[in-house]
Each structure stands twice: as structure tokens, then as C-alpha cells.
N, C-alpha and C. Protein backbone atom coordinates (compact mmCIF):
# COMPACT_ATOMS: atom_id res chain seq x y z
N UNK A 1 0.84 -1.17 0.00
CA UNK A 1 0.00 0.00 0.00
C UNK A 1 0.89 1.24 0.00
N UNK A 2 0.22 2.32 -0.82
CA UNK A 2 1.18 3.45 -0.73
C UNK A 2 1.53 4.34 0.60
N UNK A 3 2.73 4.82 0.57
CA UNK A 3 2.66 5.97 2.05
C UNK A 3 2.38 7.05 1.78
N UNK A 4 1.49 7.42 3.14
CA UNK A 4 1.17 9.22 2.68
C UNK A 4 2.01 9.85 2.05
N UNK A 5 1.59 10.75 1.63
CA UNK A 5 2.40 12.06 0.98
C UNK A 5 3.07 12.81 1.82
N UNK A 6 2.11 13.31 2.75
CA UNK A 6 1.29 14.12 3.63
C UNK A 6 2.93 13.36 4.96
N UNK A 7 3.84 13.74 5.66
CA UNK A 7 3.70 13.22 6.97
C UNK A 7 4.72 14.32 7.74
N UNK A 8 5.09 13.61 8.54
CA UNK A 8 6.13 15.00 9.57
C UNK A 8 7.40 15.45 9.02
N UNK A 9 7.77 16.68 9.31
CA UNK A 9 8.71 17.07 8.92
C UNK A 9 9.81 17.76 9.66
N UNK A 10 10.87 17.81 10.12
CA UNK A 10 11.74 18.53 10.75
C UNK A 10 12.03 19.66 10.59
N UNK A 11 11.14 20.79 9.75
CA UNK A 11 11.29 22.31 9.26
C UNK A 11 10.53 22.71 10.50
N UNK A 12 11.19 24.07 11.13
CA UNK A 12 10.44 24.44 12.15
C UNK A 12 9.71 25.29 11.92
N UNK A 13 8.44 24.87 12.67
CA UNK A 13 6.96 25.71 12.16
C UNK A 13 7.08 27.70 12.46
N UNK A 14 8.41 28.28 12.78
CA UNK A 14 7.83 29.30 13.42
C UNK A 14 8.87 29.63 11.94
N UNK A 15 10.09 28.90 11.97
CA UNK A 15 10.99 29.50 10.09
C UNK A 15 9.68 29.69 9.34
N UNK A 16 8.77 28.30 8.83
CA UNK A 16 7.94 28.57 7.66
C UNK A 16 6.98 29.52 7.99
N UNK A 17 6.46 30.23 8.93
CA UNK A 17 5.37 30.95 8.97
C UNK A 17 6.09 32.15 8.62
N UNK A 18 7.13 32.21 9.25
CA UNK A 18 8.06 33.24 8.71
C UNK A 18 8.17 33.85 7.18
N UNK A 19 8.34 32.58 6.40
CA UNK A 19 8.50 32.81 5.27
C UNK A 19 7.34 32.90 4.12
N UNK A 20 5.80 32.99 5.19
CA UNK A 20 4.96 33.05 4.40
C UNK A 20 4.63 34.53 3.67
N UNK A 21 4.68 34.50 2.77
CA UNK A 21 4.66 36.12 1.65
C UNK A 21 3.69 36.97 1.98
N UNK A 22 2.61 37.07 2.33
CA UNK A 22 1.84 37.86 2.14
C UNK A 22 1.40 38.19 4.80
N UNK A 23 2.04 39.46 4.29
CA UNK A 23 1.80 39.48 5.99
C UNK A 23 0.83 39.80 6.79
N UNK A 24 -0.55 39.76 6.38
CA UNK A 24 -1.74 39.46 6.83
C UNK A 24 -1.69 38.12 7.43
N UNK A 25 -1.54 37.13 6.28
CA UNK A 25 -1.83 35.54 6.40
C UNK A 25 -0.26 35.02 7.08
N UNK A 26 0.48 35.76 7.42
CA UNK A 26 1.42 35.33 7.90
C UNK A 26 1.28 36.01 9.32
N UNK A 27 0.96 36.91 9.41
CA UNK A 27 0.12 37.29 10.75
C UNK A 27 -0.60 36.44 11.59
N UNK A 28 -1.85 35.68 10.52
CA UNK A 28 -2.89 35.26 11.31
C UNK A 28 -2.35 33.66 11.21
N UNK A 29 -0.68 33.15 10.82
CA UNK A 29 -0.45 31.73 11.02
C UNK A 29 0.29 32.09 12.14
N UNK A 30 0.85 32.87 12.44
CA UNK A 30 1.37 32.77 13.84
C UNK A 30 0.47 33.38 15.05
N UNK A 31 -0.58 33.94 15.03
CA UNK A 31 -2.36 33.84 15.82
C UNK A 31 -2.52 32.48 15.99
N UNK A 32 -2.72 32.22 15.21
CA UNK A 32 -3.51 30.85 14.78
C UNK A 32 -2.32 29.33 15.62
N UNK A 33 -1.14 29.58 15.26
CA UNK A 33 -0.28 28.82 15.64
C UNK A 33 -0.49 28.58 17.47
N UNK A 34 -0.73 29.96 17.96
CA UNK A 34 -0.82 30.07 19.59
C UNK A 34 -2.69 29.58 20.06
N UNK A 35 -3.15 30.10 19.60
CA UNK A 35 -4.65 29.49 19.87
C UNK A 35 -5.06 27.94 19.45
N UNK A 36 -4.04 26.95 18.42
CA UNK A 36 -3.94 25.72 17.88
C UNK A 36 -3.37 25.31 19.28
N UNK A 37 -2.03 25.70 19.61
CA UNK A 37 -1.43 24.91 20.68
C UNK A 37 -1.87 24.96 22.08
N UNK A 38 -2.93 26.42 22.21
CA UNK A 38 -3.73 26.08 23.90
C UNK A 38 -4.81 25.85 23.44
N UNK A 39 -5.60 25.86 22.49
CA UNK A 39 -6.81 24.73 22.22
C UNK A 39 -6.41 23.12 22.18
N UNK A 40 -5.29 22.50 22.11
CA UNK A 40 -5.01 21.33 21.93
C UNK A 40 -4.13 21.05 23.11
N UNK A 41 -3.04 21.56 23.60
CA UNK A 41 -1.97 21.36 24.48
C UNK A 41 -0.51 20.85 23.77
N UNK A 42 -1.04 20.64 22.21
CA UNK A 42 0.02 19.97 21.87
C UNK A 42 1.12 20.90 21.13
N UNK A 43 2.21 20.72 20.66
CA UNK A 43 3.02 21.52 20.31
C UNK A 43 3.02 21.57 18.55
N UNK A 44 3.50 22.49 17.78
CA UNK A 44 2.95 22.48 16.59
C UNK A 44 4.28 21.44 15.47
N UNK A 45 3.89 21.14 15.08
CA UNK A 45 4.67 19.72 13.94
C UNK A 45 4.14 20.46 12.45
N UNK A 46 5.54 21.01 11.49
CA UNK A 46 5.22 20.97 10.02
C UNK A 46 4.96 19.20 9.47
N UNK A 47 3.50 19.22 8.86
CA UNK A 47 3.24 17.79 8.02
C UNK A 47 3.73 17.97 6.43
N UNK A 48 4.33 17.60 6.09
CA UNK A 48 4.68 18.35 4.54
C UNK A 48 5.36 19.70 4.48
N UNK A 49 4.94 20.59 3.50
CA UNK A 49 5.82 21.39 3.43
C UNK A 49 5.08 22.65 3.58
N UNK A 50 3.74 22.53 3.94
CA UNK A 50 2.78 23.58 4.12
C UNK A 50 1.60 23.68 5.38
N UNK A 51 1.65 22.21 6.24
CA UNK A 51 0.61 22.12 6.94
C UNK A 51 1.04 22.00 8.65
N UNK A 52 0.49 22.95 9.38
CA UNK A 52 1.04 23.00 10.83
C UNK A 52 0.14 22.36 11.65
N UNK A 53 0.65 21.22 12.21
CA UNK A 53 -0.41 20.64 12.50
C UNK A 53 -0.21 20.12 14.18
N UNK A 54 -1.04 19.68 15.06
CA UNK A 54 -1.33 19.81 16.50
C UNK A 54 -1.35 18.29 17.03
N UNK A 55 -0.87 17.55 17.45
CA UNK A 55 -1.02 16.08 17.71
C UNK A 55 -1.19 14.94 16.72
N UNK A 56 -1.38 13.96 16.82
CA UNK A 56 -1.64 12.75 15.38
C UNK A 56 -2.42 11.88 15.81
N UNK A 57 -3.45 11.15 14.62
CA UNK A 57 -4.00 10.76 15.04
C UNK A 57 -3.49 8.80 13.79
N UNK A 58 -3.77 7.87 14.30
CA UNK A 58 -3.62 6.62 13.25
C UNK A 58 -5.36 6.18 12.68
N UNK A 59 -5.38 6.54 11.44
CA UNK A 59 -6.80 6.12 11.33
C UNK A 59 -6.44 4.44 10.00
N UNK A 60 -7.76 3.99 10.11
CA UNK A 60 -7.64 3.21 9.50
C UNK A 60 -9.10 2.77 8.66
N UNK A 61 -9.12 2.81 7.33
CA UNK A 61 -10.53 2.36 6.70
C UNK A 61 -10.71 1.50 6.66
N UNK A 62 -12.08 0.77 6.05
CA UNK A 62 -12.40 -0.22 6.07
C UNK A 62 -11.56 -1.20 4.90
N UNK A 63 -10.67 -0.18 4.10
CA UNK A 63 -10.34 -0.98 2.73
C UNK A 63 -9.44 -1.51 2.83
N UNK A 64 -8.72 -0.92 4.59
CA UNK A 64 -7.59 -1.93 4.73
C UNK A 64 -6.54 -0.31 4.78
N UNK A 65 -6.71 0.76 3.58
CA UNK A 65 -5.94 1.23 3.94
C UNK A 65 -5.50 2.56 5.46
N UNK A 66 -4.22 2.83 5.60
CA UNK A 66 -4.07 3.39 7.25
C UNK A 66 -3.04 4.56 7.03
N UNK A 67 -3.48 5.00 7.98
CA UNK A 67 -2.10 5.73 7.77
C UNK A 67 -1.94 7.15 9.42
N UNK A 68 -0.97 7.77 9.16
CA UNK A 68 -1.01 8.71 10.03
C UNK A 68 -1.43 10.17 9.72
N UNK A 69 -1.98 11.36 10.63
CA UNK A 69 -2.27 12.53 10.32
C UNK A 69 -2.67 13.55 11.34
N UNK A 70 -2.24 14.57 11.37
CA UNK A 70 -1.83 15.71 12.05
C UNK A 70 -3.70 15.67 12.77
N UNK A 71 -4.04 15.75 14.29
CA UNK A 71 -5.20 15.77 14.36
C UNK A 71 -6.17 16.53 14.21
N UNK A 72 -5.29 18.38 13.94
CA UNK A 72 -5.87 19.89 13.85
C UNK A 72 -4.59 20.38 12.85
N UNK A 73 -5.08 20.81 12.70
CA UNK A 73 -4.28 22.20 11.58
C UNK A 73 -4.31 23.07 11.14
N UNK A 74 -3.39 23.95 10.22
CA UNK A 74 -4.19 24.64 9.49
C UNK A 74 -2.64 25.10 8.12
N UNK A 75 -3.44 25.92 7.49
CA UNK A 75 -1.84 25.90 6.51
C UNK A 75 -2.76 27.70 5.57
N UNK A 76 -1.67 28.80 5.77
CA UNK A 76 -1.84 29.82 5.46
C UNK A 76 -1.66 29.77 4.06
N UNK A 77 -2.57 29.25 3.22
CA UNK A 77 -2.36 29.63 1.85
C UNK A 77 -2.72 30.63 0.68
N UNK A 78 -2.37 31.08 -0.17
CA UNK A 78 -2.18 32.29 -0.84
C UNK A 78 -4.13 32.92 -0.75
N UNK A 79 -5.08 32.00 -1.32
CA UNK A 79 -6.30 32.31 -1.23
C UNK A 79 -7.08 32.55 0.16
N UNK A 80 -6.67 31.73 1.01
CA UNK A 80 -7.10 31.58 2.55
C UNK A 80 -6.63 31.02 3.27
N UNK A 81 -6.80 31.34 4.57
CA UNK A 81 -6.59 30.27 5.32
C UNK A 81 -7.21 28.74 5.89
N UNK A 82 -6.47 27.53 5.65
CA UNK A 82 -7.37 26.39 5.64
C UNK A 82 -7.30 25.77 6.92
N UNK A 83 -8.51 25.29 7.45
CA UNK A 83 -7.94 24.52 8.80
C UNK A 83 -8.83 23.27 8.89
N UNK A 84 -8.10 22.53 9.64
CA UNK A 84 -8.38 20.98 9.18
C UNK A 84 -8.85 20.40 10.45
N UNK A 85 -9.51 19.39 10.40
CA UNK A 85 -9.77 18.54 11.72
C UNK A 85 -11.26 19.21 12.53
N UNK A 86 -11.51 20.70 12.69
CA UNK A 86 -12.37 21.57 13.26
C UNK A 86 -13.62 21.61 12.67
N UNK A 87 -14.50 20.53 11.66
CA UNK A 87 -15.63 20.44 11.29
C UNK A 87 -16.29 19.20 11.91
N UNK A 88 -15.32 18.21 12.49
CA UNK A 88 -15.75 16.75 12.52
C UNK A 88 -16.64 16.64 13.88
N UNK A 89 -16.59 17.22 14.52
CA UNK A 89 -17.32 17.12 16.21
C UNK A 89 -18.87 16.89 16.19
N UNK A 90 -19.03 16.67 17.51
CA UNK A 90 -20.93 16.83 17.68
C UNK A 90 -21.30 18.37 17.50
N UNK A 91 -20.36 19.03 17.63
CA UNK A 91 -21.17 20.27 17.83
C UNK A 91 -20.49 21.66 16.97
N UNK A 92 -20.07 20.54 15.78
CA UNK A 92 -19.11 21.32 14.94
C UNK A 92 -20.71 22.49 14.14
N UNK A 93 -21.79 21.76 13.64
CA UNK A 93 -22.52 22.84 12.95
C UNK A 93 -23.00 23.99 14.21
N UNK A 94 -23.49 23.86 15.16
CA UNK A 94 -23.53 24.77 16.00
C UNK A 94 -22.41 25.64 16.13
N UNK A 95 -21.37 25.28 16.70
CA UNK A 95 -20.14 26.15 16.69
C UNK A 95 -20.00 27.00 15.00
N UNK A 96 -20.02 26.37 13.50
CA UNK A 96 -19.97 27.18 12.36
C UNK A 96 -20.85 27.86 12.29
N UNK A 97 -21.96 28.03 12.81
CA UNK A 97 -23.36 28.96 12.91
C UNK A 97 -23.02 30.02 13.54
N UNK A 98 -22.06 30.37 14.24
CA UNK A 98 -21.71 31.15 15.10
C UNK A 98 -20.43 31.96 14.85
N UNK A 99 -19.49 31.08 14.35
CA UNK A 99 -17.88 31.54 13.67
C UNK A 99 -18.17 32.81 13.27
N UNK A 100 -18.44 33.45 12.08
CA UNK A 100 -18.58 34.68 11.52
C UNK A 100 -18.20 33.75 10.08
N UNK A 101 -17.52 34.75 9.09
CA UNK A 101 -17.17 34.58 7.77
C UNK A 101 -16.83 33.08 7.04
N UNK A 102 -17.05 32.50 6.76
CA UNK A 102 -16.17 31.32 6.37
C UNK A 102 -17.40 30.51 5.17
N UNK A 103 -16.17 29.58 4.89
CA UNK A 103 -17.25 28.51 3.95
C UNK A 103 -15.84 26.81 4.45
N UNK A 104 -17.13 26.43 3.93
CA UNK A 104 -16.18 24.55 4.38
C UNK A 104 -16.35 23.84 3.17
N UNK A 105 -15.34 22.92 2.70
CA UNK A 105 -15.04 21.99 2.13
C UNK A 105 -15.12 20.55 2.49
N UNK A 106 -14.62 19.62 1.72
CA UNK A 106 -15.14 18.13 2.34
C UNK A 106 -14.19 17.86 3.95
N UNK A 107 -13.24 18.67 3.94
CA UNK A 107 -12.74 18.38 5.50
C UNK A 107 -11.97 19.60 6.03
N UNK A 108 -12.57 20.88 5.35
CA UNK A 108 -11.69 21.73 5.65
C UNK A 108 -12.47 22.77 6.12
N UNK A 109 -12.18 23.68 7.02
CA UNK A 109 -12.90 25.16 7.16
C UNK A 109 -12.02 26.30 6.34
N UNK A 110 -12.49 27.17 5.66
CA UNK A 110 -11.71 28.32 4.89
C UNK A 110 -12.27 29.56 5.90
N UNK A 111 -11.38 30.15 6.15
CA UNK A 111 -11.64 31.50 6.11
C UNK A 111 -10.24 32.38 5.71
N UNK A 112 -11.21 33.34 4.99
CA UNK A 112 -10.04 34.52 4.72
C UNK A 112 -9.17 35.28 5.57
N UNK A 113 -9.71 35.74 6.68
CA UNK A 113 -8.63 36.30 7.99
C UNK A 113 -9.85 36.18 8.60
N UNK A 114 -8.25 36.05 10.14
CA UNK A 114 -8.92 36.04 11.13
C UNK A 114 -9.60 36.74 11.90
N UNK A 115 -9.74 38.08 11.20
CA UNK A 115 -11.00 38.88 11.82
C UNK A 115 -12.20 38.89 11.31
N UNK A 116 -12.33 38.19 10.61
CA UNK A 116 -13.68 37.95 10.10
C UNK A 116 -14.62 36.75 10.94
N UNK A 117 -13.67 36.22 12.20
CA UNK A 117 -14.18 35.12 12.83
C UNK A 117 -14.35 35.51 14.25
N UNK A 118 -15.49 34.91 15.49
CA UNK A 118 -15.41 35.34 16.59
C UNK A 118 -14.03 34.22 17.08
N UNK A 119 -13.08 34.37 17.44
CA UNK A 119 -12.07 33.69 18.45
C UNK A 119 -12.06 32.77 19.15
N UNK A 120 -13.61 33.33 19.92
CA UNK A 120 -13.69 32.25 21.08
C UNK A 120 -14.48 30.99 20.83
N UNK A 121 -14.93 31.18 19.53
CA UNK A 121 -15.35 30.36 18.92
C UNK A 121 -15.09 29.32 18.12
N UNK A 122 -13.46 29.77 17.72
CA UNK A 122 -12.76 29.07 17.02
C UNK A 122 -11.64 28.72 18.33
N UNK A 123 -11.83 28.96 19.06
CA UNK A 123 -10.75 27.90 20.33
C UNK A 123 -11.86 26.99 20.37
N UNK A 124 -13.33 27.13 20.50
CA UNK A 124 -13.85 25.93 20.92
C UNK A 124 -14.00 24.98 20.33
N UNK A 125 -13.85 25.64 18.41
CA UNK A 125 -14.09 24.69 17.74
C UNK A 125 -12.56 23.76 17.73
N UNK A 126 -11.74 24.65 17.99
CA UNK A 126 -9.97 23.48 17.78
C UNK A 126 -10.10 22.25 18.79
N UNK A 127 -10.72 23.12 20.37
CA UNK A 127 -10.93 22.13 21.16
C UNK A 127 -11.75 21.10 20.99
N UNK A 128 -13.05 20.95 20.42
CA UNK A 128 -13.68 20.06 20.35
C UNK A 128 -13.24 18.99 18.79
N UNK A 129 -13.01 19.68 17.93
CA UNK A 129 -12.27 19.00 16.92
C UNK A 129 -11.38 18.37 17.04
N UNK A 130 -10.42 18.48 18.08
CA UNK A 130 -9.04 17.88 18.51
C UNK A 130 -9.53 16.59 19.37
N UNK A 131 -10.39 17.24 20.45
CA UNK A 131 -10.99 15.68 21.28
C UNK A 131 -11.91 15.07 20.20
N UNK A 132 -12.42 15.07 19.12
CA UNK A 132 -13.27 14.55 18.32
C UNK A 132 -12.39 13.39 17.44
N UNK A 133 -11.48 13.88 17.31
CA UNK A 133 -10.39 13.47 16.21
C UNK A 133 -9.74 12.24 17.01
N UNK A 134 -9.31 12.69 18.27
CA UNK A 134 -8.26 12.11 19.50
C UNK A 134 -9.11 10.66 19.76
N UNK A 135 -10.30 11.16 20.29
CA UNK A 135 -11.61 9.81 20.97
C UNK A 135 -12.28 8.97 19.79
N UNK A 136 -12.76 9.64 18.85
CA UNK A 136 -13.21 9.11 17.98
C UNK A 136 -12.93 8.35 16.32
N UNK A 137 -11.75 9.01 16.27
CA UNK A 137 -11.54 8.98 14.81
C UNK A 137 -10.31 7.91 15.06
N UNK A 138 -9.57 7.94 16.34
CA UNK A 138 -8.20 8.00 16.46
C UNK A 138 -8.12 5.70 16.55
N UNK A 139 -7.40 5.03 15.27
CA UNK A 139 -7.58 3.93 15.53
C UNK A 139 -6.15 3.02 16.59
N UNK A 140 -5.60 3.14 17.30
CA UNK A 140 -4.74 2.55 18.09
C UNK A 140 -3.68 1.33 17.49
């Protein structure tokens, strides 16, 4: 079976945020970097060469195939910012009813900056996405 693409990397997450071009979105990855790591407790890990991601989780499908993956994230890219893991919860549509600005994808939340979002809303959503991911998703 193939190996992720996707896995850890030894580039340190505070160089690449550094080097992200545009300093709005390089603003709101190092925001984002501090509210990821006290919504989770965990410390931040580059997955690839673009994705900052918060603990791991081992999942496994039914097809047999498995693999490993960052349990929260997010990755400042040129159109928006993407964050990962923070839709999957019980109480993920309640919490997006509430966020402010955004639109979602098949596993992703977008928003453009982070002032377009309430805060405390998006710690709750990292938090509950992270224990969602951790308890539920997470195969041992």
C-alpha cells in the first residue's frame, strides 16, 4: 500500500510561517499557531511542506488502507486560510453557525482572515475538533 504524501517534517513551524509572503496571512499563522497549541496542548509539527499541525491521530478504513495525520491544523495559503480537523465534532454545525465569515469543504474550514471570525469560537471549535479526532476517529 502506498505511504502518505502528507507526513512529519523537521522544518520548524515558526521559520515557515516566517517565510509566508503575504503578511496578513502570515500574521494570522502565527495567531492561529498560539490558539492551535492552547486549544489542543500539543506543540505544533510541520506535516509536509505547508501544513502545521497539532497532535496525530492513526486512522484506519475499512479498505484496509491506514495511515497517520496531524489531528488539527491549518496551513496559510495564498487564497485563505485552511484549517483541518475543526468540522468533525458533535457540535461542529452549531459552533460554524456562530464563527462569523467562512465557507467549508469536504474536511476543511476556509476562512479569509482572522478577523472575520469570533475567536472564542474558534478555540472551541480546535478544542472540540481535537478531542473529536483524538476519541473518535483516532484507531490505536
Amino acid at each position: 500500500m502506498a505511504e502518505n504524501k502528507t507526513q512529519p517534517t523537521a522544518v520548524p513551524v515558526a521559520e515557515f510561517l516566517a517565510s509566508v509572503e503575504h503578511p496578513g496571512r502570515r500574521a494570522d499563522g502565527f495567531e492561529l499557531l498560539e490558539l492551535m497549541r492552547g486549544g489542543t496542548g500539543e506543540e505544533a509539527v510541520m506535516w509536509g511542506p505547508t501544513i502545521v499541525g497539532f497532535g496525530s491521530y492513526h486512522y484506519r478504513y475499512g479498505s484496509g488502507r491506514e495511515g497517520d495525520s496531524a489531528a488539527v491544523g491549518f496551513s496559510p495559503r495564498k487564497a485563505n486560510l485552511a484549517l483541518y480537523g475543526l468540522t468533525y465534532g458533535a457540535d461542529a454545525d452549531r459552533l460554524l453557525a456562530a464563527l462569523g465569515k467562512h465557507r467549508t469543504g469536504a474536511a476543511c474550514l476556509y476562512i479569509n482572515r482572522l478577523q472575520d471570525v469570533d475567536r472564542e469560537v474558534l478555540t472551541e471549535m480546535i478544542r472540540t475538533g481535537y478531542r473529536h479526532v483524538m476519541a473518535e476517529l483516532h484507531s490505536p
